[in-house]
Protein backbone atom coordinates (compact mmCIF):
# COMPACT_ATOMS: atom_id res chain seq x y z
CA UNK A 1 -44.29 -59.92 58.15
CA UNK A 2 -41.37 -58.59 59.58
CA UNK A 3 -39.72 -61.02 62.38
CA UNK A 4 -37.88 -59.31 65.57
CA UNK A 5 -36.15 -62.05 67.00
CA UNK A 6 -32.77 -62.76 66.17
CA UNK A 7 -32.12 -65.20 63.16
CA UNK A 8 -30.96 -69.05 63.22
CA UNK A 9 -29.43 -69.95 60.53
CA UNK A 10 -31.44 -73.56 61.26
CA UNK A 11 -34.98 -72.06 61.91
CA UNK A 12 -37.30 -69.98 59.55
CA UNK A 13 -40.36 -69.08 59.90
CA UNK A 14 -41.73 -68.96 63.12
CA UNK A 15 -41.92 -66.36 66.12
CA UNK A 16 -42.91 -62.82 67.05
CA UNK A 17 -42.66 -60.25 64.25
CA UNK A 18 -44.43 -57.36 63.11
CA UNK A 19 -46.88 -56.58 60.42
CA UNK A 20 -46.28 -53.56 57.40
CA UNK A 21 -49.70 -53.18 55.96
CA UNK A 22 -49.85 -51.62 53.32
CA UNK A 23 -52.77 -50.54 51.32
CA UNK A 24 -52.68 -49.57 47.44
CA UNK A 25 -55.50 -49.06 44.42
CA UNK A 26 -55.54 -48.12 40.98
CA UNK A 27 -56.22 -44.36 40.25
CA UNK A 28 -59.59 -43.31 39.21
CA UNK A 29 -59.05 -42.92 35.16
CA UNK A 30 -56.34 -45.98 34.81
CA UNK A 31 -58.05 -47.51 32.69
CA UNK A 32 -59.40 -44.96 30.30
CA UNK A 33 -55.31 -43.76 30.16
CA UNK A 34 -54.58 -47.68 29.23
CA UNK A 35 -56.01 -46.86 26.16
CA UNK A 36 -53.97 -44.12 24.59
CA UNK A 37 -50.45 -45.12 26.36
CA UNK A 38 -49.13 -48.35 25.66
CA UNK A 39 -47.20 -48.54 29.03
CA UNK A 40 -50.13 -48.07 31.41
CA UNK A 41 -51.80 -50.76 28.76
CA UNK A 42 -48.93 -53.18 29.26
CA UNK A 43 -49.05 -52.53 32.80
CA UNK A 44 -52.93 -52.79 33.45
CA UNK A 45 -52.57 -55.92 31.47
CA UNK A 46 -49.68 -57.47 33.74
CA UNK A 47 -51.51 -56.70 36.60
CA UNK A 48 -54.96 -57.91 35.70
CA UNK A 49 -53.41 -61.04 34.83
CA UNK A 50 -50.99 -61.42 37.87
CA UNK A 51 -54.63 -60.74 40.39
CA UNK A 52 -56.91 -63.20 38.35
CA UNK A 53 -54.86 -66.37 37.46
CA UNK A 54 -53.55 -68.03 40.67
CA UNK A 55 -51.06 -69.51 39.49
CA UNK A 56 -47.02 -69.25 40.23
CA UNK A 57 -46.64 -68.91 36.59
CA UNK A 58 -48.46 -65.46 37.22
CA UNK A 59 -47.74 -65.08 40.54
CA UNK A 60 -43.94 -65.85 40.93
CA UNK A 61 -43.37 -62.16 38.68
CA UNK A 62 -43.84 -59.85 41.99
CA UNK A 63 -40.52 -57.91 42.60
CA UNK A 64 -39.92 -55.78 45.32
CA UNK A 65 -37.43 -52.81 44.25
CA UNK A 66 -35.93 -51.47 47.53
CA UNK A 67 -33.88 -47.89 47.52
CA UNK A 68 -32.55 -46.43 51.03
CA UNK A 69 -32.67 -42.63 50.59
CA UNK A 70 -30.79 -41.35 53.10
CA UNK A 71 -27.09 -43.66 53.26
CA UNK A 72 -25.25 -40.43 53.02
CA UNK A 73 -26.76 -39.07 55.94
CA UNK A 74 -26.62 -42.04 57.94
CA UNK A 75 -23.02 -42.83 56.87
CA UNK A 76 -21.78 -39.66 58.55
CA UNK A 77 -23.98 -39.30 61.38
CA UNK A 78 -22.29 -42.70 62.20
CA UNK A 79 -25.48 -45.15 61.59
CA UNK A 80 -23.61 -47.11 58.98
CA UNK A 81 -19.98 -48.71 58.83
CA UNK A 82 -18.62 -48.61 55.58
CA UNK A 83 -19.16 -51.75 55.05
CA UNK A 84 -22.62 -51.76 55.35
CA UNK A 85 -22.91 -48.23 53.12
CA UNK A 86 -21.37 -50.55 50.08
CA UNK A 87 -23.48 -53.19 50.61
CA UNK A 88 -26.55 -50.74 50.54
CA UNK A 89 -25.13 -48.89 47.44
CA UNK A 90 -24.36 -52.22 45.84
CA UNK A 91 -28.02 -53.45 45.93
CA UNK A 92 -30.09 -49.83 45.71
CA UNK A 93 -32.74 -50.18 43.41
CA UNK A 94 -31.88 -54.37 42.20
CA UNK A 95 -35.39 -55.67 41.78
CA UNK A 96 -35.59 -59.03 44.23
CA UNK A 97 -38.26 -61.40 43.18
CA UNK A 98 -40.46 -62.40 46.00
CA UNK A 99 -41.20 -66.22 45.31
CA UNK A 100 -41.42 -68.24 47.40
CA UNK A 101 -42.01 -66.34 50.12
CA UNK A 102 -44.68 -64.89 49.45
CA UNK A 103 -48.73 -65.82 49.83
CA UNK A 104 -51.57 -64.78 47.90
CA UNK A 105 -55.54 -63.76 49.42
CA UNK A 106 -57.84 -62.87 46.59
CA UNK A 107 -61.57 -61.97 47.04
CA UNK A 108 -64.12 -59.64 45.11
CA UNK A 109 -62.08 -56.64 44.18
CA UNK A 110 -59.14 -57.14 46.05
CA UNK A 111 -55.62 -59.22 46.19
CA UNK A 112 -53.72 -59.44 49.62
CA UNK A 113 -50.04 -60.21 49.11
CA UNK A 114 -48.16 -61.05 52.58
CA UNK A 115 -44.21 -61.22 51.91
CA UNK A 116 -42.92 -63.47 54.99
CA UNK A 117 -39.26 -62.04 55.64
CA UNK A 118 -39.47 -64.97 58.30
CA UNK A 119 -38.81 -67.63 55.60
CA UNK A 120 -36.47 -65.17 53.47
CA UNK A 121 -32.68 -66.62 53.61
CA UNK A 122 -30.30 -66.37 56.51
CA UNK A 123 -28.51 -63.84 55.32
CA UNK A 124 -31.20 -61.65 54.52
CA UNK A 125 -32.60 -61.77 58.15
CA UNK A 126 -29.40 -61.30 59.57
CA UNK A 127 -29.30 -57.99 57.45
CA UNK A 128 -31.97 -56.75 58.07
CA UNK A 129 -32.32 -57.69 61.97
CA UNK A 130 -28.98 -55.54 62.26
CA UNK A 131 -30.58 -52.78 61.25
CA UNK A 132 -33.30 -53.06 63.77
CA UNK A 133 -32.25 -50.48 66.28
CA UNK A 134 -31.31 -48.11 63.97
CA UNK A 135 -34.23 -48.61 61.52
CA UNK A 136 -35.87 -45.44 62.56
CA UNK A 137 -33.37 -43.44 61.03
CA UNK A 138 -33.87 -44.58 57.82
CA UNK A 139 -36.20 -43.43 54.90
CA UNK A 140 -36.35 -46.34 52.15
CA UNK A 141 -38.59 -46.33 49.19
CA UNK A 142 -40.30 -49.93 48.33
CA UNK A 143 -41.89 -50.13 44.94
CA UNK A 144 -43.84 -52.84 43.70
CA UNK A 145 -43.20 -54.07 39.88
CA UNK A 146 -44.30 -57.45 37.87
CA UNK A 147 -41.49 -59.23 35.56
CA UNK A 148 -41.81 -58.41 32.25
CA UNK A 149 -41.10 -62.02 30.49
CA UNK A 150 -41.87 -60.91 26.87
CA UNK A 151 -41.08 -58.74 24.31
CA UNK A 152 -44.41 -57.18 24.40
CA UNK A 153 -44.54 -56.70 28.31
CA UNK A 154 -41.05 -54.64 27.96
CA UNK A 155 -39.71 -52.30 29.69
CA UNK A 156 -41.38 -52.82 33.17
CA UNK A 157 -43.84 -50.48 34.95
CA UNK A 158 -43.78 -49.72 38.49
CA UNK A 159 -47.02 -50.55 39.91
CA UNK A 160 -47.37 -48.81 43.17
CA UNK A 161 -44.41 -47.70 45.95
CA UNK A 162 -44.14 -46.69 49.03
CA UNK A 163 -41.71 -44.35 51.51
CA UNK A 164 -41.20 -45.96 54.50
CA UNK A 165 -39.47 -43.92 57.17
CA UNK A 166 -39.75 -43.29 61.33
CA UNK A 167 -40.78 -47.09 61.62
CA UNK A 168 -39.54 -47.84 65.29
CA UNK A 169 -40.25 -51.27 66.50
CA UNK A 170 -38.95 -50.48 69.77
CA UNK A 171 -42.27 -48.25 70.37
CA UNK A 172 -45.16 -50.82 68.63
CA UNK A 173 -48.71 -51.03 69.53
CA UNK A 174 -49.55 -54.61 70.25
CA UNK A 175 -53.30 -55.32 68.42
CA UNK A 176 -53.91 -56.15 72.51
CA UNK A 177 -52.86 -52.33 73.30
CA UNK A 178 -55.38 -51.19 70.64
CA UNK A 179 -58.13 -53.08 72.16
CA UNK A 180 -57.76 -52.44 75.94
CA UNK A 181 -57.14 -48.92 74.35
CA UNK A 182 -60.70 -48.89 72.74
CA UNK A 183 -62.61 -50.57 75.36
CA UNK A 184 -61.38 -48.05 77.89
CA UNK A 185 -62.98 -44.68 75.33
């Protein structure tokens, strides 16, 4: 949940955003691997855990490990001060725990996970609204890892990622678009 209005540094939480879904399995044969290689075991282990015990013991391990993959580019074709290049260089690929803004859906088979950037600090919505406009020039990659807290669950494994890039929220589809869409084929 991605919010498009412009942040108060009072108010979190509420009003018009946008919605990244995004939809990830295990590969066919994941388990079978687990048992000859000790880091898909680990991993598959981790992650069995993390999707059957709701708890926040479990639960508050989800990082989010962002990298921007194109600040060079959009340093000199003038989409970033220098300023904000540092800032991006500075935090490329630092793992950010999602707690607590995160919620957790679990049925047969399946775990939802919706991270609300409307509750995330000030000054992470401020950042990240100021990229708005130009957010269609950028190609990040988002991967998806759970805290290793013990010996045994060392070094982490990235569990799934992501490359986002061309996302233009000046050009969305409301759901209401989609509909009057359909009904009209």
């Amino acid at each position: 949940q991605v919010p498009v209005y412009a942040p108060s540094l009072f108010a979190t939480g509420e009003g018009p955003g946008y919605s990244i879904v995004l939809y990830m399995c295990l590969r066919e044969g994941t388990a079978e691997k687990a048992k000859t290689e000790p880091g898909r075991k680990r991993a598959l282990d981790l992650l069995q855990a993390f999707s059957s015990q709701d708890t926040s013991k479990q639960r508050d391990r989800l990082k989010v490990v962002p990298r921007m993959i194109n600040i060079e580019q959009c340093h000199s074709d003038g989409l970033l001060s220098n300023t904000e290049k540092k800032l991006l260089v500075a935090y490329r690929e630092k793992p950010v725990l999602t707690r607590p803004q995160h919620r957790f859906y679990a049925g047969e088979n399946y775990l939802e996970v919706c991270l609300d950037v409307h509750k995330y600090a000030y000054l992470a919505r401020k950042g990240l609204h100021s990229f708005r406009p130009r957010i269609k020039h950028l190609v990040f990659d988002l991967g998806l890892v759970l805290q290793g807290n013990q010996k045994e669950e060392l070094p982490e494994v990235m569990l799934g990622g992501v490359r986002l890039r061309g996302l233009d929220f000046n050009s969305q589809v409301t759901l209401a678009d989609r509909r009057r869409k359909a009904a009209e084929e």
